[in-house]
Protein backbone atom coordinates (compact mmCIF):
# COMPACT_ATOMS: atom_id res chain seq x y z
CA UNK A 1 30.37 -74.24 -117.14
CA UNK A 2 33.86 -74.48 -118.78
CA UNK A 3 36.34 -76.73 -117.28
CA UNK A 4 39.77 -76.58 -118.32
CA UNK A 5 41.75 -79.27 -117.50
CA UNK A 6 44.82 -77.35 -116.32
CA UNK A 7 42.81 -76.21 -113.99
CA UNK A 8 41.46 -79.83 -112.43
CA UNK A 9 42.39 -81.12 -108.68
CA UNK A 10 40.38 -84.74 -109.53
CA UNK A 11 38.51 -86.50 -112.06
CA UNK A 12 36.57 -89.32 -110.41
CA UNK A 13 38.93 -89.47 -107.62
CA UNK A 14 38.17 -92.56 -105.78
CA UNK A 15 41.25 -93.32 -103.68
CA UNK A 16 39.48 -91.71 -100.34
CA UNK A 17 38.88 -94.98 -98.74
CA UNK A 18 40.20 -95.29 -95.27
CA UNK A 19 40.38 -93.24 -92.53
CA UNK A 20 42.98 -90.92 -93.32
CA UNK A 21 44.17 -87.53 -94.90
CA UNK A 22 44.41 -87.51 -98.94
CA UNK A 23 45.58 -85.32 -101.28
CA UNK A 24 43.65 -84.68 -104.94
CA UNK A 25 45.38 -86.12 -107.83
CA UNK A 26 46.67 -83.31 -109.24
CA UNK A 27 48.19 -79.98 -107.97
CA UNK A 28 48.51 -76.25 -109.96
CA UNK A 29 52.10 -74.66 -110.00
CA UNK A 30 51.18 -70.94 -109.39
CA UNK A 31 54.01 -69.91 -110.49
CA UNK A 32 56.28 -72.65 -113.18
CA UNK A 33 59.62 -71.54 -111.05
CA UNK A 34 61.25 -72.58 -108.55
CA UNK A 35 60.52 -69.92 -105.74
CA UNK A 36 62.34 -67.44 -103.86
CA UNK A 37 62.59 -68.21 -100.18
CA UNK A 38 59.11 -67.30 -98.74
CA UNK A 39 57.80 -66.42 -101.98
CA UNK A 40 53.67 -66.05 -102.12
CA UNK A 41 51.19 -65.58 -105.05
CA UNK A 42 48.58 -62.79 -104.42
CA UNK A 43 46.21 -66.00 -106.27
CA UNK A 44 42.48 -64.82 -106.00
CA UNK A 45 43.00 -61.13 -107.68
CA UNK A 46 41.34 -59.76 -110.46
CA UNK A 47 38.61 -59.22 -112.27
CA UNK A 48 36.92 -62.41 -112.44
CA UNK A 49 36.63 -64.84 -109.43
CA UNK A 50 37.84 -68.16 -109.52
CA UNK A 51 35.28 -70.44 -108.38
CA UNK A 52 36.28 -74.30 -106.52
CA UNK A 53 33.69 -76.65 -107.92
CA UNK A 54 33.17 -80.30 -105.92
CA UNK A 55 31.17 -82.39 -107.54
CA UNK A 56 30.18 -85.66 -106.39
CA UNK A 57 30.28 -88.81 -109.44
CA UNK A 58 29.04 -92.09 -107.77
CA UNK A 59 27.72 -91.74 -104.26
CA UNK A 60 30.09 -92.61 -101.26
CA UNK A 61 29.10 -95.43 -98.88
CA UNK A 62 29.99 -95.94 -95.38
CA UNK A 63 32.37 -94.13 -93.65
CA UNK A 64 31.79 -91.01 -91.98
CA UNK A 65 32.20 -87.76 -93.32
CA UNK A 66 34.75 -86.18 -95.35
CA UNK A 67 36.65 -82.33 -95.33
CA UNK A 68 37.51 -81.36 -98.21
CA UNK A 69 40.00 -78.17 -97.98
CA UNK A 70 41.81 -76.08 -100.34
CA UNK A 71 45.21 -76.07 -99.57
CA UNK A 72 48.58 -74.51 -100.79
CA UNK A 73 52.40 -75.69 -99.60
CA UNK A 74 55.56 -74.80 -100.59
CA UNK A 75 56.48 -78.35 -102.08
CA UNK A 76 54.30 -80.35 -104.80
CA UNK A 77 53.24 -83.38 -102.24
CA UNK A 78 50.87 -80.72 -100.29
CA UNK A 79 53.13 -81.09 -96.91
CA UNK A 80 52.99 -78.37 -94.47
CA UNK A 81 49.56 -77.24 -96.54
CA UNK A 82 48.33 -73.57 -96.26
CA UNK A 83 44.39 -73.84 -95.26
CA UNK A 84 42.62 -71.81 -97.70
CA UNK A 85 38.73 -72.68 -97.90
CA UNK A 86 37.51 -75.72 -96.38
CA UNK A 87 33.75 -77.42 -96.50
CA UNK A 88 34.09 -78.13 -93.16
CA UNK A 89 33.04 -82.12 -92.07
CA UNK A 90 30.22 -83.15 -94.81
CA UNK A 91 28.36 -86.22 -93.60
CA UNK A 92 27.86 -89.62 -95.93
CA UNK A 93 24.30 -88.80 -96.40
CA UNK A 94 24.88 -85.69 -98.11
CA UNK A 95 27.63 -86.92 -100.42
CA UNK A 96 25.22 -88.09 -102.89
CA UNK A 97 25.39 -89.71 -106.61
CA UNK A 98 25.70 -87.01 -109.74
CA UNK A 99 25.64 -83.32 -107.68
CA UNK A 100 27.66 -80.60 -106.98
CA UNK A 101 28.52 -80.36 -103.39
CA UNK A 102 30.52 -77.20 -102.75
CA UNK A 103 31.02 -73.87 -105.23
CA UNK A 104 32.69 -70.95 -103.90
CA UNK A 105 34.98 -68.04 -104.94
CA UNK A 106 38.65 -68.36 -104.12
CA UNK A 107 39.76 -66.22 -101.25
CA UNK A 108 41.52 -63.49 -101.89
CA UNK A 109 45.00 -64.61 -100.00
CA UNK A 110 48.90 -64.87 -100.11
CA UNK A 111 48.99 -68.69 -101.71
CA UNK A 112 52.17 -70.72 -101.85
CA UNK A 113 53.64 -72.07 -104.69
CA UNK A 114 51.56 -75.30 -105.28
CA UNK A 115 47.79 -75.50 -105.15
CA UNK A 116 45.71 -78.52 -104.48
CA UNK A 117 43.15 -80.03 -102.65
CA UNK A 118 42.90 -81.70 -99.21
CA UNK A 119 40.65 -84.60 -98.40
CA UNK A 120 40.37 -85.97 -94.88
CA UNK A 121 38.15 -88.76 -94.54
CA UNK A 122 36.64 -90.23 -91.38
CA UNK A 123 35.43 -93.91 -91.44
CA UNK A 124 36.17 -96.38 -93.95
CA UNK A 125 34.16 -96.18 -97.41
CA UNK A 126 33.58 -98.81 -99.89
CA UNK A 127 32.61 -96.50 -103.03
CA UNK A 128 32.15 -92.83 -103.95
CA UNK A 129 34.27 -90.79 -106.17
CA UNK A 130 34.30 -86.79 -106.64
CA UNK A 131 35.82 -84.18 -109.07
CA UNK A 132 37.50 -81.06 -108.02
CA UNK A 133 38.41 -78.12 -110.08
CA UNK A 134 38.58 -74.07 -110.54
CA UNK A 135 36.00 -72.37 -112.90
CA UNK A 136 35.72 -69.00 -114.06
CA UNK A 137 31.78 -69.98 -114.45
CA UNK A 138 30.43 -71.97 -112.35
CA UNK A 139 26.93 -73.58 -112.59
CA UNK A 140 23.98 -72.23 -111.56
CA UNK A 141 21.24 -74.41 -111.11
CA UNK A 142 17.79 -74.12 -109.48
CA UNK A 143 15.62 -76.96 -108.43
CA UNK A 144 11.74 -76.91 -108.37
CA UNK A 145 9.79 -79.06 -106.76
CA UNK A 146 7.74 -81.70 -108.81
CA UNK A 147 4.89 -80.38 -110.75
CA UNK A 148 5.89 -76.65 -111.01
CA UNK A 149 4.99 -74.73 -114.08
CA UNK A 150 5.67 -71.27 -114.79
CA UNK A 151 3.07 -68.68 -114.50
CA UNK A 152 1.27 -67.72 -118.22
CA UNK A 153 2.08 -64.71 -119.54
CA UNK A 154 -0.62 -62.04 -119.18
């Protein structure tokens, strides 16, 4: 998978501590100009998907659950966001050390001017920290279970 760095929402965010709604540490200008008055980016179009990757660095512990949503707004600081995708609620148990939690396709959509990442965390956490970026290739991975060995060839 190719990550381009332009195109990261959070490297080893850990900031998503308390109870509260979070935004990732970095946003994409979709457009590099200030816009006209209800401009929108047709962001999503094209050949090749763009794919959201979450990926989970050290395990979180305590707290809740956490949303994570893709969001776009009119001004840089994510206010007044623009839902987009969303993981829905994602319990503590499953945000475990060194995996990737959530890969989908941007939807196709009318996306504001700034694009970013929305993290609303219920509880309080003492650790955990996640990355959150857009791929053109995202990962495919397949787990076996212990022991499993391919066939031999015939």
């Amino acid at each position: 998978m190719i990550i381009n760095r332009e195109e990261t929402f959070s490297i080893a965010q850990a900031n998503v501590r308390a109870a509260a709604t979070y935004i990732s540490t970095d946003v994409i200008d979709l457009t590099g100009e200030a816009p006209t008055a209800g401009e929108i980016n047709d962001f999503g179009t094209g050949a090749h998907p763009m794919y959201l990757v979450i990926r989970i660095g050290a395990a979180y512990v305590g707290g809740t659950n956490i949303t994570f949503n893709l969001v776009s707004s009119a001004a840089e600081a994510l206010t007044t966001p623009t839902i987009h995708l969303t993981t829905g609620a994602i319990a503590t148990a499953q945000l475990t050390a060194n995996q990737i939690l959530f890969q989908a396709p941007l939807p196709l959509g009318n996306y504001l001017r700034y694009l970013g990442l929305q993290y609303i965390s219920t509880g309080i956490y003492s650790a955990g920290t996640h990355d959150a970026f857009l791929t053109m290739q995202p990962q495919r991975s397949l787990n076996y279970r212990s022991g499993f060995a391919l066939p031999s060839a015939v």
